[in-house]
PDB file of N, CA and C in Angstrom:
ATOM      1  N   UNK A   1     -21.483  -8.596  -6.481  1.00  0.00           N
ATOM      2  CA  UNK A   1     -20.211  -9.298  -6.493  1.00  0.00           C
ATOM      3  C   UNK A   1     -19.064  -8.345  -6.818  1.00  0.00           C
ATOM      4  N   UNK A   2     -19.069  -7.364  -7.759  1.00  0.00           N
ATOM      5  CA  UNK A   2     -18.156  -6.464  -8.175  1.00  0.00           C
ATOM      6  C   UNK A   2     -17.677  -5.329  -6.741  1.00  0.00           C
ATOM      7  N   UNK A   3     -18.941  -5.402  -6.121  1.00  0.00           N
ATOM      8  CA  UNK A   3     -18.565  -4.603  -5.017  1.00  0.00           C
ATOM      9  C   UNK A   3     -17.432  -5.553  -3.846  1.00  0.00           C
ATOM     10  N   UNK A   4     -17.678  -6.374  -3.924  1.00  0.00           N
ATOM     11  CA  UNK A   4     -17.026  -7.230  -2.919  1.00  0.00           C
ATOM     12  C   UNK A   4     -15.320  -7.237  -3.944  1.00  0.00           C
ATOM     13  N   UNK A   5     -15.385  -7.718  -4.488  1.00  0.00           N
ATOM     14  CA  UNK A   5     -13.842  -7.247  -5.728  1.00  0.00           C
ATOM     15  C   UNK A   5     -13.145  -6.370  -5.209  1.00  0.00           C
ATOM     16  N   UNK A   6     -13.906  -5.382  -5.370  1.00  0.00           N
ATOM     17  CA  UNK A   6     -13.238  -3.816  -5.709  1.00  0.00           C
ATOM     18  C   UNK A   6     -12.778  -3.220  -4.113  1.00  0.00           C
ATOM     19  N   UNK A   7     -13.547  -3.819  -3.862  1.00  0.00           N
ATOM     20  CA  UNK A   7     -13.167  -3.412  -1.977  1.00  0.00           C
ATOM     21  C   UNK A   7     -12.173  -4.737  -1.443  1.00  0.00           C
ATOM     22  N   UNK A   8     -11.999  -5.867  -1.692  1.00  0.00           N
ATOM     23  CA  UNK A   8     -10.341  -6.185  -1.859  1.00  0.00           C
ATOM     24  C   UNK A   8      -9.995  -5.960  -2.640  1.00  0.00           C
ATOM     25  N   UNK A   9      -9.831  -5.623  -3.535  1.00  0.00           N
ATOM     26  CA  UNK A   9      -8.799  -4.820  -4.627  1.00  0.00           C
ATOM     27  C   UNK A   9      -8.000  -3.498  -3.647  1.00  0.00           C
ATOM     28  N   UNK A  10      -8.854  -3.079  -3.347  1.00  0.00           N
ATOM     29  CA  UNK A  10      -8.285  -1.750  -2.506  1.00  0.00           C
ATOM     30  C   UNK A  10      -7.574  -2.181  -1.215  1.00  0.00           C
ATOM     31  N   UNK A  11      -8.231  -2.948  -0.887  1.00  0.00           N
ATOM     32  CA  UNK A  11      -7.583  -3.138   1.205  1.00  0.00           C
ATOM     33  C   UNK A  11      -6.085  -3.919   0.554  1.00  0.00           C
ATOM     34  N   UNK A  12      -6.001  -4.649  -0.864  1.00  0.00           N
ATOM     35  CA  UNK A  12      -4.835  -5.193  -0.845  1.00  0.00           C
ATOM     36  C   UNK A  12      -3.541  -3.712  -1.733  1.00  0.00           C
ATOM     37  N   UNK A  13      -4.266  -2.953  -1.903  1.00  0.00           N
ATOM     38  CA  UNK A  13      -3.506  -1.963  -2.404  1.00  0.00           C
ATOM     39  C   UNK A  13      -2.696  -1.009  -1.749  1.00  0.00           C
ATOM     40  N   UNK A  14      -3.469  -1.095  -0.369  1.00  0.00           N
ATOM     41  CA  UNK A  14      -3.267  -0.454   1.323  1.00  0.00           C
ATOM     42  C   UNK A  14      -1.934  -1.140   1.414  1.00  0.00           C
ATOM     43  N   UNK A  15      -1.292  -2.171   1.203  1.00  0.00           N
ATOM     44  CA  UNK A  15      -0.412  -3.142   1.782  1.00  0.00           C
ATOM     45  C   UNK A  15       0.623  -3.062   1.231  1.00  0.00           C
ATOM     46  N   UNK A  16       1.791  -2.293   1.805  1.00  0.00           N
ATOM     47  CA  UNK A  16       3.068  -2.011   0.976  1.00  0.00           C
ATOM     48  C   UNK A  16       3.929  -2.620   1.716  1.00  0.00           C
ATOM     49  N   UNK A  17       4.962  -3.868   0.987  1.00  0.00           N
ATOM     50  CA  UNK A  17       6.078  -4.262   1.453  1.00  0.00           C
ATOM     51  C   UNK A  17       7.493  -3.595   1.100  1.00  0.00           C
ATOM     52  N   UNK A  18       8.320  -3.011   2.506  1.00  0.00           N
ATOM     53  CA  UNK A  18       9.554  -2.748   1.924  1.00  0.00           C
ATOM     54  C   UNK A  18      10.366  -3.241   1.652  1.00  0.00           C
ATOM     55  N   UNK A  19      11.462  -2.980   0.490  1.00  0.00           N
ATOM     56  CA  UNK A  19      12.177  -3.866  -0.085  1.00  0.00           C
ATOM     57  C   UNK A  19      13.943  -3.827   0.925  1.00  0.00           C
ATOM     58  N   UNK A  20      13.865  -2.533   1.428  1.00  0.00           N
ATOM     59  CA  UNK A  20      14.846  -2.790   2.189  1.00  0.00           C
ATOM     60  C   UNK A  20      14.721  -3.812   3.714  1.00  0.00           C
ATOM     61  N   UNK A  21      14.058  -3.624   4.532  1.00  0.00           N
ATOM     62  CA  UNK A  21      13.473  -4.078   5.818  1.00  0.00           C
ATOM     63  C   UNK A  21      12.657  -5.562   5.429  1.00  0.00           C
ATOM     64  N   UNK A  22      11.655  -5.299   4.586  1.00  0.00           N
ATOM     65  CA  UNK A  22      10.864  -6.136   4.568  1.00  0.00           C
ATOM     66  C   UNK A  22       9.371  -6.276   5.205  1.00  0.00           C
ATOM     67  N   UNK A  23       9.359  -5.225   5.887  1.00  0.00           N
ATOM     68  CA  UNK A  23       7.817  -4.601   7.110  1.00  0.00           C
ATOM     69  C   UNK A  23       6.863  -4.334   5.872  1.00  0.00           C
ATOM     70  N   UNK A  24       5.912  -4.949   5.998  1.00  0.00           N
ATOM     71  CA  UNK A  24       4.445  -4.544   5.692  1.00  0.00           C
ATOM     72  C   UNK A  24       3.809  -3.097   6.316  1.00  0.00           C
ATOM     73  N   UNK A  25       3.245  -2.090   5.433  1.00  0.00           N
ATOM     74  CA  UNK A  25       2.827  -1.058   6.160  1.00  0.00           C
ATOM     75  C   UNK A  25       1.559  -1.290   5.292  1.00  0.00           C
ATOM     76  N   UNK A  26       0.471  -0.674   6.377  1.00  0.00           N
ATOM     77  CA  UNK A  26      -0.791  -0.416   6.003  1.00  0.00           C
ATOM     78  C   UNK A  26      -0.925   0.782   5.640  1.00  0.00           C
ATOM     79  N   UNK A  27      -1.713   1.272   4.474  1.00  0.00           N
ATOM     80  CA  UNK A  27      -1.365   3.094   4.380  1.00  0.00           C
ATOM     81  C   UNK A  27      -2.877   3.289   4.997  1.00  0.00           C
ATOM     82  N   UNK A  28      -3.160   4.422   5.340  1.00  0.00           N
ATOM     83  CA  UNK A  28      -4.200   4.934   5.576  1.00  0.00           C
ATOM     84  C   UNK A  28      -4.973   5.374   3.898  1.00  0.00           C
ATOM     85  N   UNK A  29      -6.069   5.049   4.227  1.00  0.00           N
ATOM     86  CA  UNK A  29      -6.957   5.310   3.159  1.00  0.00           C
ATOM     87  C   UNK A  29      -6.935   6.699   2.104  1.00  0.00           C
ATOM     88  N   UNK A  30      -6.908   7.811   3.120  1.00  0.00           N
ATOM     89  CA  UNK A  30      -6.466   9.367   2.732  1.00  0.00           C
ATOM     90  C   UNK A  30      -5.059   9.232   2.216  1.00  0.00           C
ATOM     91  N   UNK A  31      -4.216   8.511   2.183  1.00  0.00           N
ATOM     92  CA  UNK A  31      -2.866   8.481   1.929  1.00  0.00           C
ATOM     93  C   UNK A  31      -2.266   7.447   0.456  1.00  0.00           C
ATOM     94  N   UNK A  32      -3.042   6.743   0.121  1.00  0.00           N
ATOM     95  CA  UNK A  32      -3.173   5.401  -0.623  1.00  0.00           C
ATOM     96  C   UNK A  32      -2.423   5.700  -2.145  1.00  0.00           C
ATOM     97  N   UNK A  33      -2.817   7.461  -2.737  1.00  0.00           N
ATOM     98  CA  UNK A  33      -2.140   7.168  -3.549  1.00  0.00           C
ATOM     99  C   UNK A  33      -0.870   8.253  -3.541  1.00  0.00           C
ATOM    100  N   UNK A  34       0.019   8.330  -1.771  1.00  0.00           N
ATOM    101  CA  UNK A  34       0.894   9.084  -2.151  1.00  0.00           C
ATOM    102  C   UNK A  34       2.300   8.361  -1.865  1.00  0.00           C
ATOM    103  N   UNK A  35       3.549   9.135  -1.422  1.00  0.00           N
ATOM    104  CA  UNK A  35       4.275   8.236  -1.028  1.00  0.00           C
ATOM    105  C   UNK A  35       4.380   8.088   0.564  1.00  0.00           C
ATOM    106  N   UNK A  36       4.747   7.596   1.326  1.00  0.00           N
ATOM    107  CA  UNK A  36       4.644   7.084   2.704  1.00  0.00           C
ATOM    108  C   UNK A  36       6.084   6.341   3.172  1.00  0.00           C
ATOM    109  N   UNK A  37       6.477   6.277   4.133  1.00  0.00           N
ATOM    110  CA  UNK A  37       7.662   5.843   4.640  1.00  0.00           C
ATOM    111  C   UNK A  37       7.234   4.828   4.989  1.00  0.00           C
ATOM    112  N   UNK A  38       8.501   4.012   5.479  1.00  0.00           N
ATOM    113  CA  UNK A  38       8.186   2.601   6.197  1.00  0.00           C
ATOM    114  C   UNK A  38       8.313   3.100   7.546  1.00  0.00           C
ATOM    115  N   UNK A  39       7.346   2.199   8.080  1.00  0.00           N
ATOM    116  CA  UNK A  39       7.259   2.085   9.612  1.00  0.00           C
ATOM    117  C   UNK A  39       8.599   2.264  10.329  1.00  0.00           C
ATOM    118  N   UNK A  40       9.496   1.354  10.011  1.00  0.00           N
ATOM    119  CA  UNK A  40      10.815   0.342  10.648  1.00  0.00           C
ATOM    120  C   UNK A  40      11.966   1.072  10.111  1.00  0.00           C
ATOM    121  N   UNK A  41      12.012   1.516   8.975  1.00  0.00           N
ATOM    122  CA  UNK A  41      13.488   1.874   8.235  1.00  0.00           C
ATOM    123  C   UNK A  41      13.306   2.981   7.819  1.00  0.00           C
ATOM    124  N   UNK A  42      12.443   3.695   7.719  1.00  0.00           N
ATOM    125  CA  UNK A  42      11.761   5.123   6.756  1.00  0.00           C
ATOM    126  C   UNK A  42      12.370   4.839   5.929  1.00  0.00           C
ATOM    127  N   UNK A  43      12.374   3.786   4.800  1.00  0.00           N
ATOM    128  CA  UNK A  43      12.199   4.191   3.275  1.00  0.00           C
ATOM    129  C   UNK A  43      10.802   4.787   2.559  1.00  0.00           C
ATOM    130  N   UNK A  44      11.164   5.329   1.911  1.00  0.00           N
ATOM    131  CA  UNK A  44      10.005   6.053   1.037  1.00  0.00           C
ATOM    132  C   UNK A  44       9.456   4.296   0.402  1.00  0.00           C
ATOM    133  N   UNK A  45       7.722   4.805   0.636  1.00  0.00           N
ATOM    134  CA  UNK A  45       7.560   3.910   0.059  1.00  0.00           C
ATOM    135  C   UNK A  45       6.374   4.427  -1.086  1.00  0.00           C
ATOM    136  N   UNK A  46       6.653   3.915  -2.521  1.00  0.00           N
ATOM    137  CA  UNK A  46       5.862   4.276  -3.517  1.00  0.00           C
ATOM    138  C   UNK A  46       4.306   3.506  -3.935  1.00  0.00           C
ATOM    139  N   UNK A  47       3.552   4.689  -4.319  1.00  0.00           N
ATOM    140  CA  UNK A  47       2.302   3.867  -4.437  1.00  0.00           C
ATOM    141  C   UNK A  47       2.020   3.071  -5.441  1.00  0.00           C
ATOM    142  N   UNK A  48       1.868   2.013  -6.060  1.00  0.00           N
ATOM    143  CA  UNK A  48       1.512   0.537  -6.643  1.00  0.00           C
ATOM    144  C   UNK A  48       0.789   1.530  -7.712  1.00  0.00           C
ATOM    145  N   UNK A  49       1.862   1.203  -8.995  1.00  0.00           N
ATOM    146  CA  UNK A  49       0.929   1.485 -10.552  1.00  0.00           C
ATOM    147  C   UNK A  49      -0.341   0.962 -10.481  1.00  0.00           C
ATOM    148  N   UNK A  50      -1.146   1.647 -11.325  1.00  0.00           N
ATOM    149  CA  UNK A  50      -2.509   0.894 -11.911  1.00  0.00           C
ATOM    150  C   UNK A  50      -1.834  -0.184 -12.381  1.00  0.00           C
ATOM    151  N   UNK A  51      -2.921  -1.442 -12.498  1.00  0.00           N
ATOM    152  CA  UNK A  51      -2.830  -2.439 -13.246  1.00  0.00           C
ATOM    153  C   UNK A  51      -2.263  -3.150 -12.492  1.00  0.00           C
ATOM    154  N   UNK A  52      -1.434  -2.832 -11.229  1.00  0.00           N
ATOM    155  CA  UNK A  52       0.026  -3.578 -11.140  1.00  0.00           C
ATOM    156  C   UNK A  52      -0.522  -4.862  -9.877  1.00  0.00           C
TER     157      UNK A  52
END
Protein backbone atom coordinates (compact mmCIF):
# COMPACT_ATOMS: atom_id res chain seq x y z
CA UNK A 1 0.00 0.00 0.00
CA UNK A 2 2.85 2.50 0.85
CA UNK A 3 4.14 1.83 -2.54
CA UNK A 4 1.03 2.84 -4.25
CA UNK A 5 1.17 6.36 -1.88
CA UNK A 6 4.45 7.25 -2.63
CA UNK A 7 4.17 6.85 -6.35
CA UNK A 8 1.13 9.39 -6.26
CA UNK A 9 2.79 11.40 -4.00
CA UNK A 10 5.35 11.88 -6.72
CA UNK A 11 3.25 11.96 -10.15
CA UNK A 12 1.31 14.77 -8.08
CA UNK A 13 4.60 16.57 -7.33
CA UNK A 14 5.38 16.44 -11.28
CA UNK A 15 2.35 18.96 -11.54
CA UNK A 16 3.23 22.60 -11.38
CA UNK A 17 0.61 25.32 -11.76
CA UNK A 18 1.62 28.82 -12.91
CA UNK A 19 0.61 31.58 -11.04
CA UNK A 20 0.96 34.00 -13.77
CA UNK A 21 -0.81 32.05 -16.90
CA UNK A 22 -2.31 29.47 -14.98
CA UNK A 23 -0.93 26.25 -17.40
CA UNK A 24 -0.25 23.11 -15.64
CA UNK A 25 3.25 21.75 -16.59
CA UNK A 26 4.30 18.26 -16.14
CA UNK A 27 8.08 18.21 -15.17
CA UNK A 28 9.98 15.41 -16.36
CA UNK A 29 11.08 13.04 -13.76
CA UNK A 30 15.07 13.93 -14.18
CA UNK A 31 13.96 17.52 -13.65
CA UNK A 32 11.44 17.29 -10.53
CA UNK A 33 13.59 18.86 -8.14
CA UNK A 34 14.87 21.83 -10.22
CA UNK A 35 13.47 24.94 -11.55
CA UNK A 36 11.63 24.71 -15.00
CA UNK A 37 9.74 27.32 -17.00
CA UNK A 38 6.23 27.35 -17.95
CA UNK A 39 5.21 25.93 -21.07
CA UNK A 40 2.93 29.16 -22.15
CA UNK A 41 4.57 32.25 -20.41
CA UNK A 42 8.20 31.02 -19.39
CA UNK A 43 7.87 31.84 -15.87
CA UNK A 44 10.34 30.13 -13.80
CA UNK A 45 8.69 27.67 -12.15
CA UNK A 46 9.88 26.50 -8.54
CA UNK A 47 10.03 23.08 -7.15
CA UNK A 48 7.26 22.31 -4.27
CA UNK A 49 8.96 22.34 -0.57
CA UNK A 50 9.01 19.08 1.26
CA UNK A 51 6.02 18.65 3.24
CA UNK A 52 4.22 21.09 1.08
Amino acid sequence: MWGIYSSLLAAFKRKRKCSQCGKVTIVRLKDKDKTVKCDKCGKPLRPQAPGA
